[in-house]
Protein backbone atom coordinates (compact mmCIF):
# COMPACT_ATOMS: atom_id res chain seq x y z
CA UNK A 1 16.24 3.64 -27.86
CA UNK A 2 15.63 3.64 -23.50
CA UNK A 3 15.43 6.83 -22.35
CA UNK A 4 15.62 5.50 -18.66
CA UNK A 5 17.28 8.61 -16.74
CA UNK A 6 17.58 7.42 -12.99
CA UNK A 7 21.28 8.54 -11.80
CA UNK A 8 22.05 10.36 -15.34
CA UNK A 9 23.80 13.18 -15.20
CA UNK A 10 22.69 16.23 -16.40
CA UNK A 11 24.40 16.06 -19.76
CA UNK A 12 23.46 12.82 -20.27
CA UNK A 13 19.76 13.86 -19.81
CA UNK A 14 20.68 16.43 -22.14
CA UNK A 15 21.90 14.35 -24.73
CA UNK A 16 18.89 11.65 -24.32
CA UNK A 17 16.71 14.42 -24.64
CA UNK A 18 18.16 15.84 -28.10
CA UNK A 19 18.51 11.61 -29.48
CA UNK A 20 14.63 11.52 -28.78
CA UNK A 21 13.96 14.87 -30.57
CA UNK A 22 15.58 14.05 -33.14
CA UNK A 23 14.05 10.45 -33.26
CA UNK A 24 10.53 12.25 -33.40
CA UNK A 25 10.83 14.96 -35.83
CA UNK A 26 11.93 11.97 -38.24
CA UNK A 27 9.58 9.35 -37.09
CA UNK A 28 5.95 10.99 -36.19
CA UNK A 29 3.51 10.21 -38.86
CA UNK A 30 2.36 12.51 -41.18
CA UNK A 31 -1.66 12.58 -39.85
CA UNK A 32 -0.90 13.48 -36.34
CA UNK A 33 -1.95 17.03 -35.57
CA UNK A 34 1.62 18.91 -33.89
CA UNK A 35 -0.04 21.16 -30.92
CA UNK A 36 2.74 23.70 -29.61
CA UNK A 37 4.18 23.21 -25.84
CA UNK A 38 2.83 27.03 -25.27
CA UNK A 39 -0.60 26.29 -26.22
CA UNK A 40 -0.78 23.32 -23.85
CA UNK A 41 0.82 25.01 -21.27
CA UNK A 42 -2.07 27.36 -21.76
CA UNK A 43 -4.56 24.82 -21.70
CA UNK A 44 -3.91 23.87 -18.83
CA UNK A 45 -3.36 26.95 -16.76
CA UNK A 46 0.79 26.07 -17.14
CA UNK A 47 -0.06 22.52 -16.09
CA UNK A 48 -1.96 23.62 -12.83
CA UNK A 49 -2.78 20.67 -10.06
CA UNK A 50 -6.54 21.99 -10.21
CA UNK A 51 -6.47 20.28 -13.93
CA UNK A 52 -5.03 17.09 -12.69
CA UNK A 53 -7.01 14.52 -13.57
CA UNK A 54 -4.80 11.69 -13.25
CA UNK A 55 -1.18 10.23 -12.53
CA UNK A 56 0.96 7.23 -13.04
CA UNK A 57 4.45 6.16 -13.38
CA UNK A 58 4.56 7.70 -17.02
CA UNK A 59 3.59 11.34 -15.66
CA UNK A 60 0.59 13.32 -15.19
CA UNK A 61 -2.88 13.99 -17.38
CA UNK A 62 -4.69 17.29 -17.18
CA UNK A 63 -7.64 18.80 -18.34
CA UNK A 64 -7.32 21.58 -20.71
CA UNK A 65 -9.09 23.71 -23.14
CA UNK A 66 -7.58 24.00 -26.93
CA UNK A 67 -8.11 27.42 -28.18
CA UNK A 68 -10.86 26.47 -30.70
CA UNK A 69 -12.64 25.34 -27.57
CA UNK A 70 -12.07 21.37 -27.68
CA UNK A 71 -11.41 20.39 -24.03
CA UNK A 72 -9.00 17.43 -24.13
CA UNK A 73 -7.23 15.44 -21.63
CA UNK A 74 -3.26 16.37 -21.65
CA UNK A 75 -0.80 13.54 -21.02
CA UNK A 76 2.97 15.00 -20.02
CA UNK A 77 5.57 12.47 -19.72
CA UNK A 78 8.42 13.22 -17.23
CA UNK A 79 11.59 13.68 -18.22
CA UNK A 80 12.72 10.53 -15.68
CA UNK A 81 9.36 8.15 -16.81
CA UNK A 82 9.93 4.62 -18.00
CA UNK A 83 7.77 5.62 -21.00
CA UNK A 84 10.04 7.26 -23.07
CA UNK A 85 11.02 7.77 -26.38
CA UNK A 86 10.49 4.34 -27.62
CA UNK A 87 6.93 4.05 -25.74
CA UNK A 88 5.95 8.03 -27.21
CA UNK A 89 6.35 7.03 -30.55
CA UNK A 90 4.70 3.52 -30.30
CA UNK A 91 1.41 5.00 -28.57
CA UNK A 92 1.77 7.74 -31.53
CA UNK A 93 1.93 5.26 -34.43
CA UNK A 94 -0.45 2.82 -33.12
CA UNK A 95 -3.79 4.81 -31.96
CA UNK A 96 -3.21 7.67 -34.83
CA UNK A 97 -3.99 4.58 -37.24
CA UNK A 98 -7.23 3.03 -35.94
CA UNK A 99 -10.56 4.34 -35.04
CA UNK A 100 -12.72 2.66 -32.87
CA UNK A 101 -16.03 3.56 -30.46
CA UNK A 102 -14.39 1.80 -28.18
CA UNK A 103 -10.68 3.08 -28.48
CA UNK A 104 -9.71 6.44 -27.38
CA UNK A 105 -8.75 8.77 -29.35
CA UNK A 106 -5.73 10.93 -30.17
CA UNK A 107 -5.97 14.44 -31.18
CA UNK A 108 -2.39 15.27 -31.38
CA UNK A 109 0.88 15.72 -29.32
CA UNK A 110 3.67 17.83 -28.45
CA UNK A 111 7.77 16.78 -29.11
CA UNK A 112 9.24 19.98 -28.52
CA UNK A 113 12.87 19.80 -26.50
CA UNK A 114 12.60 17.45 -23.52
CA UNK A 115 8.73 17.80 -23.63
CA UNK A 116 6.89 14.51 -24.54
CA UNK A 117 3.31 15.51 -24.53
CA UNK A 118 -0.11 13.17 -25.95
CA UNK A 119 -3.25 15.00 -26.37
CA UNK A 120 -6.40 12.63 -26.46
CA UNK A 121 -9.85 13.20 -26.08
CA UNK A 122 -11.47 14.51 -23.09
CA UNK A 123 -13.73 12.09 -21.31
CA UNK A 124 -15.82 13.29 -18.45
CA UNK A 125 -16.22 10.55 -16.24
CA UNK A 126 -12.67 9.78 -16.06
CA UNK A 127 -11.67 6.03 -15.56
CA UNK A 128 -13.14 2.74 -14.31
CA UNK A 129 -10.12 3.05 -11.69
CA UNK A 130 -11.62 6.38 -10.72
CA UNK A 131 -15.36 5.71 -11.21
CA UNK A 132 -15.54 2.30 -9.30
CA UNK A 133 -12.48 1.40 -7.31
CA UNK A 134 -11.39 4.87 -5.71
CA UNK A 135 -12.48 4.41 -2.19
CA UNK A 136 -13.11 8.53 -2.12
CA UNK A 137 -15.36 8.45 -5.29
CA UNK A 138 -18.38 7.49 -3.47
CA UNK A 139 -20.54 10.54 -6.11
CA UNK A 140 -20.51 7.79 -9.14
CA UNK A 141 -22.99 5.10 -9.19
CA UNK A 142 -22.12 2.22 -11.57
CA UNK A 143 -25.63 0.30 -11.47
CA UNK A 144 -25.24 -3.09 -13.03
CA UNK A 145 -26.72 -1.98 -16.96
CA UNK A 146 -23.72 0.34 -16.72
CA UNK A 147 -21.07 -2.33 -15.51
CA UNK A 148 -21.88 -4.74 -18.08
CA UNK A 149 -22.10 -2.05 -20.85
CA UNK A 150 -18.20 -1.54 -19.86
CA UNK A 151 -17.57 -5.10 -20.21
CA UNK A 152 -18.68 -5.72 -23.68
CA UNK A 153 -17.68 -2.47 -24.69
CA UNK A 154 -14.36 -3.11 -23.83
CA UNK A 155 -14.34 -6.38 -25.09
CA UNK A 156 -15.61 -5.07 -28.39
CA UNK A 157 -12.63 -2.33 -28.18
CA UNK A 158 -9.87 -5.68 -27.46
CA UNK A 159 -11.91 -7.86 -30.47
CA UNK A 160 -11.19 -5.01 -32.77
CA UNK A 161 -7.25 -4.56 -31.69
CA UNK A 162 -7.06 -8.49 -31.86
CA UNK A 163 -8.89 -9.96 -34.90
CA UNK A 164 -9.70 -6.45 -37.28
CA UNK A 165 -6.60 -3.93 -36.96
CA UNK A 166 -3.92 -5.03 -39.35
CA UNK A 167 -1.72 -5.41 -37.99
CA UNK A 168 -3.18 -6.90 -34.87
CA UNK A 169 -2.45 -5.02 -31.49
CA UNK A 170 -1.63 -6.75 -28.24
CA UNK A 171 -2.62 -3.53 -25.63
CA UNK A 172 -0.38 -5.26 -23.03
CA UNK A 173 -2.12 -3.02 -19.97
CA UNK A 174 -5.49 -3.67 -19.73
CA UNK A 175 -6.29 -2.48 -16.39
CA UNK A 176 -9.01 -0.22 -14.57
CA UNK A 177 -7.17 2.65 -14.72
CA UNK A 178 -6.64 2.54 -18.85
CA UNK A 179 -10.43 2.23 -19.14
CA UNK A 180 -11.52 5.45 -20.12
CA UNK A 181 -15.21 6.51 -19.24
CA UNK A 182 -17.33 8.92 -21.24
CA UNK A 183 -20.03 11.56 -20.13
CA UNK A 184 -22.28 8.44 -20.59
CA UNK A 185 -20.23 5.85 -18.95
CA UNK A 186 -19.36 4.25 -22.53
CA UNK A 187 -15.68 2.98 -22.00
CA UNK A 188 -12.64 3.28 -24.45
CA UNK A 189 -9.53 1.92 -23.90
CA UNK A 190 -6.30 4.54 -23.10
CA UNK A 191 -2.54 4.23 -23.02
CA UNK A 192 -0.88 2.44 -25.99
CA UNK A 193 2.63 3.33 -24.71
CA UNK A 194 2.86 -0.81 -24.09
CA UNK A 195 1.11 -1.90 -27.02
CA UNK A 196 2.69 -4.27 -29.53
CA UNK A 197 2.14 -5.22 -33.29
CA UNK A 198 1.56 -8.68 -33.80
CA UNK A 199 1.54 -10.24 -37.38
CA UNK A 200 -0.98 -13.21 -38.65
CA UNK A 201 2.26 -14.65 -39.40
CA UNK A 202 3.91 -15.38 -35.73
CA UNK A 203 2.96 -17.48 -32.83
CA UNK A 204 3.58 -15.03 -30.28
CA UNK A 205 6.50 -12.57 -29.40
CA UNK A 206 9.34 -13.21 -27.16
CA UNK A 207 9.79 -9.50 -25.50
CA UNK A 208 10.54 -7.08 -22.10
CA UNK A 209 7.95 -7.97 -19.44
CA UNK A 210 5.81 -4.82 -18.41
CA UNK A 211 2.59 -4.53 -17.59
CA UNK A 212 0.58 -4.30 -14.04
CA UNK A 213 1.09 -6.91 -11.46
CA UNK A 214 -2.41 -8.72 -11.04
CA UNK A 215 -3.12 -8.41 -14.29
CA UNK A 216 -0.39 -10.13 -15.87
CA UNK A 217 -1.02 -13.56 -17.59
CA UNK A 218 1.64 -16.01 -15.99
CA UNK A 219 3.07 -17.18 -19.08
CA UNK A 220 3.84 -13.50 -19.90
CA UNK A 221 5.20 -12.48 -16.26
CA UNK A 222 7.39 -15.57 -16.03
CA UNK A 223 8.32 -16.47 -19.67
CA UNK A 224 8.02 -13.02 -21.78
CA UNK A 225 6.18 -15.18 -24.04
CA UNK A 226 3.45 -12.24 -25.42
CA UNK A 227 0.18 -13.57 -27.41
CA UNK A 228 -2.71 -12.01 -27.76
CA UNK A 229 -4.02 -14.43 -24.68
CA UNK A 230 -2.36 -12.05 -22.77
CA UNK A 231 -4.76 -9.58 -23.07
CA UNK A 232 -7.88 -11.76 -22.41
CA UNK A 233 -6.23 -13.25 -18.82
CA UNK A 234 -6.12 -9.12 -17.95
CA UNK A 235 -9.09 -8.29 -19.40
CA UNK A 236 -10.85 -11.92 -17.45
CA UNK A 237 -9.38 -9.83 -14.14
CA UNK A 238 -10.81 -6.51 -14.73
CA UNK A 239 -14.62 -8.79 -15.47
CA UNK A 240 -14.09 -9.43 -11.58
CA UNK A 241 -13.42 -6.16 -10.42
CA UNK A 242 -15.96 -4.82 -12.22
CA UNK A 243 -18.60 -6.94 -10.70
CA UNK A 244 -17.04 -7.51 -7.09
CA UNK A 245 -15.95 -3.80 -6.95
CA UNK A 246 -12.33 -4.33 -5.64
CA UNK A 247 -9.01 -4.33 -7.04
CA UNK A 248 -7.09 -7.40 -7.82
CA UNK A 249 -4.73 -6.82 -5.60
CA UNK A 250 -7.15 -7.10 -3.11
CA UNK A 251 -5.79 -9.67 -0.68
CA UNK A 252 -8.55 -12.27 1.08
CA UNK A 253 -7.29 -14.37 3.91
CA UNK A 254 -5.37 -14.22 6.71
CA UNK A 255 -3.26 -17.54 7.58
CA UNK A 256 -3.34 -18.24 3.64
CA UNK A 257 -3.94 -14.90 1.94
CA UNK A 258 -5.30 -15.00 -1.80
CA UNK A 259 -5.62 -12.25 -4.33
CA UNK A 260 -8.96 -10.96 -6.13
CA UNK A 261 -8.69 -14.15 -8.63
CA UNK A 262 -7.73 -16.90 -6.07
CA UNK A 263 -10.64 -15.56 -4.22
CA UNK A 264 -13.41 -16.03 -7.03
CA UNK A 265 -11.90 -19.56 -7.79
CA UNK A 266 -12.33 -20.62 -4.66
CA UNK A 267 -15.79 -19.46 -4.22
CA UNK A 268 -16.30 -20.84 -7.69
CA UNK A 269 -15.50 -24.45 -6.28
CA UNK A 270 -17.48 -23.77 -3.34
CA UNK A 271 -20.66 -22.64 -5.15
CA UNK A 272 -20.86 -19.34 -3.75
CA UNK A 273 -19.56 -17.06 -6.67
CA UNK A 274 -22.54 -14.95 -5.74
CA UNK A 275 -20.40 -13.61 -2.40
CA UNK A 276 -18.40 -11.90 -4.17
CA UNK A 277 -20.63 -9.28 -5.53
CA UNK A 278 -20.36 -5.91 -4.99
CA UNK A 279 -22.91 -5.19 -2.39
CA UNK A 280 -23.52 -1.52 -3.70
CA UNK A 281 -25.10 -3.27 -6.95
CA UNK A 282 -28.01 -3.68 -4.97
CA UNK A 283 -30.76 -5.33 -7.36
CA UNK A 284 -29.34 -7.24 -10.37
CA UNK A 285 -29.78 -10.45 -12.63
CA UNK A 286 -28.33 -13.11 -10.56
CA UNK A 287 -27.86 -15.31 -13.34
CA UNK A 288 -26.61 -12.93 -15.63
CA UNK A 289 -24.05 -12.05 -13.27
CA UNK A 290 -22.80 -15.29 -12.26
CA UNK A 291 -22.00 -16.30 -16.35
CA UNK A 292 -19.77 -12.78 -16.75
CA UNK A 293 -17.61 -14.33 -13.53
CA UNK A 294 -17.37 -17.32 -14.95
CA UNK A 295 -16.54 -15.99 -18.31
CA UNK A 296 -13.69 -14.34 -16.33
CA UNK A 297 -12.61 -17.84 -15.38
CA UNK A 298 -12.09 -19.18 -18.36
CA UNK A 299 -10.64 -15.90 -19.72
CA UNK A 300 -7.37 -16.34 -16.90
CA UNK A 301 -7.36 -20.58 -17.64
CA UNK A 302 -3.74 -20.76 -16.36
CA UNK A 303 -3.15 -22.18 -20.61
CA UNK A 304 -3.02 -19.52 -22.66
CA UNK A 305 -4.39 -21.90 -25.10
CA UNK A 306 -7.40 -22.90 -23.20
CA UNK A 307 -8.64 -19.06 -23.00
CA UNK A 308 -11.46 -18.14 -25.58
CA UNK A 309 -10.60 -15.30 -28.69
CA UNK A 310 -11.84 -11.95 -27.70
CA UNK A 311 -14.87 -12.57 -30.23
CA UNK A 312 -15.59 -15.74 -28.33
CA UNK A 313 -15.84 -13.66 -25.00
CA UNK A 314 -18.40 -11.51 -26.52
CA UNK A 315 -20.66 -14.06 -27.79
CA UNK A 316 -19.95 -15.71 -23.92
CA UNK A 317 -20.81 -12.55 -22.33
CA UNK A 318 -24.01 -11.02 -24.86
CA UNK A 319 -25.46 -14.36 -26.09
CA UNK A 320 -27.34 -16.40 -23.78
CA UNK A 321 -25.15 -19.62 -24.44
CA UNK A 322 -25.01 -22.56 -22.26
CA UNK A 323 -21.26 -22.11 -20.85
CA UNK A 324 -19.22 -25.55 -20.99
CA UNK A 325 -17.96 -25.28 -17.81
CA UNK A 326 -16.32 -29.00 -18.02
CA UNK A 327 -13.52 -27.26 -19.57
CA UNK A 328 -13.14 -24.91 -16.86
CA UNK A 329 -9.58 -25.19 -14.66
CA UNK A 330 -7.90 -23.46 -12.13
CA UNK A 331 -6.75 -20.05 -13.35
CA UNK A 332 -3.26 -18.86 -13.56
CA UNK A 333 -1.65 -16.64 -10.90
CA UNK A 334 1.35 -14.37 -10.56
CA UNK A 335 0.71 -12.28 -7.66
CA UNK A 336 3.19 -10.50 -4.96
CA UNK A 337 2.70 -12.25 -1.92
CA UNK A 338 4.95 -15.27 -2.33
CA UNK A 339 3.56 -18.96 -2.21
CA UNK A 340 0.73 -17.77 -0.02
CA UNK A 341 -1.49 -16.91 -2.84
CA UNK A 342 -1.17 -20.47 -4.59
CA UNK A 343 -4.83 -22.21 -3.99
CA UNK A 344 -4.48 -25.57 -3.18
CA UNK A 345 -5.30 -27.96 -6.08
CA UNK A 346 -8.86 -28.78 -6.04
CA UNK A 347 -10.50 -31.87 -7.16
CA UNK A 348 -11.60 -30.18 -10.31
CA UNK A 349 -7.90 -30.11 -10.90
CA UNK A 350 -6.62 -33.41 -10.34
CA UNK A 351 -4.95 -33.44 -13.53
CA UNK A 352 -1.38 -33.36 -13.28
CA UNK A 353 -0.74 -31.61 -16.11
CA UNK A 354 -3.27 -29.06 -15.25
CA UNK A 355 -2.48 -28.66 -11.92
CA UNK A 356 1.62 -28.49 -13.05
CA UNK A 357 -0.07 -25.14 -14.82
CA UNK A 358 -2.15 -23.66 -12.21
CA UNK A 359 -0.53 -21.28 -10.30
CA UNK A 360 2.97 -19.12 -10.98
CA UNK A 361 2.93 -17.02 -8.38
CA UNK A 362 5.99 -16.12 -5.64
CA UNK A 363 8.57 -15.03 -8.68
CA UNK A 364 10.12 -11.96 -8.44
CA UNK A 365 9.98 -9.76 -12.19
CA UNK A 366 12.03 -7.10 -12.00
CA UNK A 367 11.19 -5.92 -14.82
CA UNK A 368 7.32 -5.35 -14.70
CA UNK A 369 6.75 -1.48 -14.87
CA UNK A 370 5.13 0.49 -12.12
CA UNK A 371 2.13 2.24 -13.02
């Protein structure tokens, strides 16, 4: 069931609103905690803007304060947000079933009337989004032991979604902002409303494209063709903005302008991977750094076949492996600025098949949700 609401009338808001209630009350399993709409509304001072803590195109998170004293982090869905019913209940059913250091966790929600409300864990350092890449955040310094203690720990949080829950779980967001940090900087991955269950028994899932523009695996923006691949092109994007410091959608360039990726690969060719390295790092193991980029590489190979399985990116990243970078092509783009942010095909990528594969960028998917 959509509960997409843009130019519904009110009684057709209405009547969404009691399909999804009664969707829930039939539908929520049986170990997730029910916390009333009064006591969050308490929580949170009646969902004050001095408890905002974060905002998207699903709604708004706020701190709050349980009344056995558990501070938690309060997720309200609008009424109008492109998450609804459908994407409640899946974030519901999937994180209530699976524990995980690395995975955040749920502590209950709220389904009363029109109110779609998650309740997760509180976790003081906010996200990567916030911690790294929010040019007023300056107060938060991510040294490079803490940057590469979010890589593998996120990794480890994808490996166990991928290869140990049964089913597997394809996140389908991976992105800066749905990297949770705790009072320690460990990270756990947030926001399931995406997420998709994917049997041993299937090849990959033909489904709705939605996701975050710069992180989207081309064969996913372009095709709807979903494998778990699609996580580790995202996750090969957010290795490069944690160690260059900017977003993807960073644009380099003026008369041919290139995203955060096509940036990296063509430093990559020219030797000088090293450039793009966030200058507030200061001191850090050159070498080191330079294999997590190039990890990232072959993480976004524009063949989904061609990337490594999130276990293989862990070993890449924590094992001190000779990379085979032979096998390394051109990534995969889909970007927004149109043909402009196509590299040019390099001599590393004179094969026409590969280069046929390269880039997908200059498509417009109408369909991709706004975050």
């Amino acid at each position: 069931m959509s509960c997409t609401c843009f130019g519904s009338s009110t009684l057709e808001k209405k009547r969404i609103s009691i399909r999804a209630d009664k969707e829930l009350d039939i539908d929520l399993p049986e170990n997730v905690k029910q916390i009333s709409f009064n006591e969050l509304r308490s929580a949170s001072d009646d969902f004050h803007s001095s408890n905002r803590i974060g905002r998207g195109g699903f709604g708004t998170v706020y701190k709050g304060t349980l009344r056995n004293g558990v501070q938690v982090a309060i997720k309200k869905l609008s009424i109008e947000s492109k998450q609804g019913a459908r994407e409640f209940l899946t974030e519901i059913k999937t994180i209530s079933n699976i524990r995980h250091p690395n995975l955040v966790e749920l502590i209950g929600c709220c389904s009363q009337k029109a109110n779609r409300i998650l309740v997760y864990e509180y976790l003081e350092n906010n996200s990567l989004d916030h911690a790294l890449l929010d040019p007023k955040k300056t107060s938060v310094h991510l040294d490079w032991g803490k940057r590469s203690s979010i890589c593998i720990g996120t990794a480890r949080g994808l490996q166990f979604l991928h290869e140990e829950a049964v089913p597997h779980i394809v996140h389908r967001d991976i992105k800066a902002s749905n990297i949770l940090l705790d009072k320690d900087f460990n990270p756990k991955i947030g926001d399931f409303g995406l997420a998709k269950l994917f049997p041993d028994d299937i090849t990959h899932i033909s489904t709705r494209i939605a996701g975050t523009t710069g992180y989207l695996a081309p064969e996913y923006a372009l095709g709807g063709q979903l494998t778990l691949k699609a996580d580790v092109y995202s996750f090969g994007v957010l290795i490069l903005e944690i160690v260059s410091g900017k977003r993807s959608s960073t644009v380099f360039g003026v008369e041919i302008s290139v995203l955060l990726l096509g940036r990296v690969w063509e430093l990559y060719e020219e030797g000088k991977l090293l450039d793009i390295v966030d200058p507030r790092l200061g001191d850090y193991p050159q070498e080191e750094v330079l294999r997590y980029m190039k990890v990232a590489l072959f993480c976004t190979q524009a063949a989904a076949n061609r990337r490594p399985a999130m276990s293989q990116v862990i070993d890449m990243l924590t094992k001190n492996i000779k990379l085979n970078e032979k096998l390394l092509t051109a990534p995969g783009f889909y970007g927004g600025l149109g043909t402009s942010d196509i590299p040019s095909v390099s001599k590393k990528t004179s094969n026409a098949s590969t280069s046929n594969e390269m880039s997908f960028a200059g498509i417009s998917i109408t369909k991709i949700t706004p975050r």
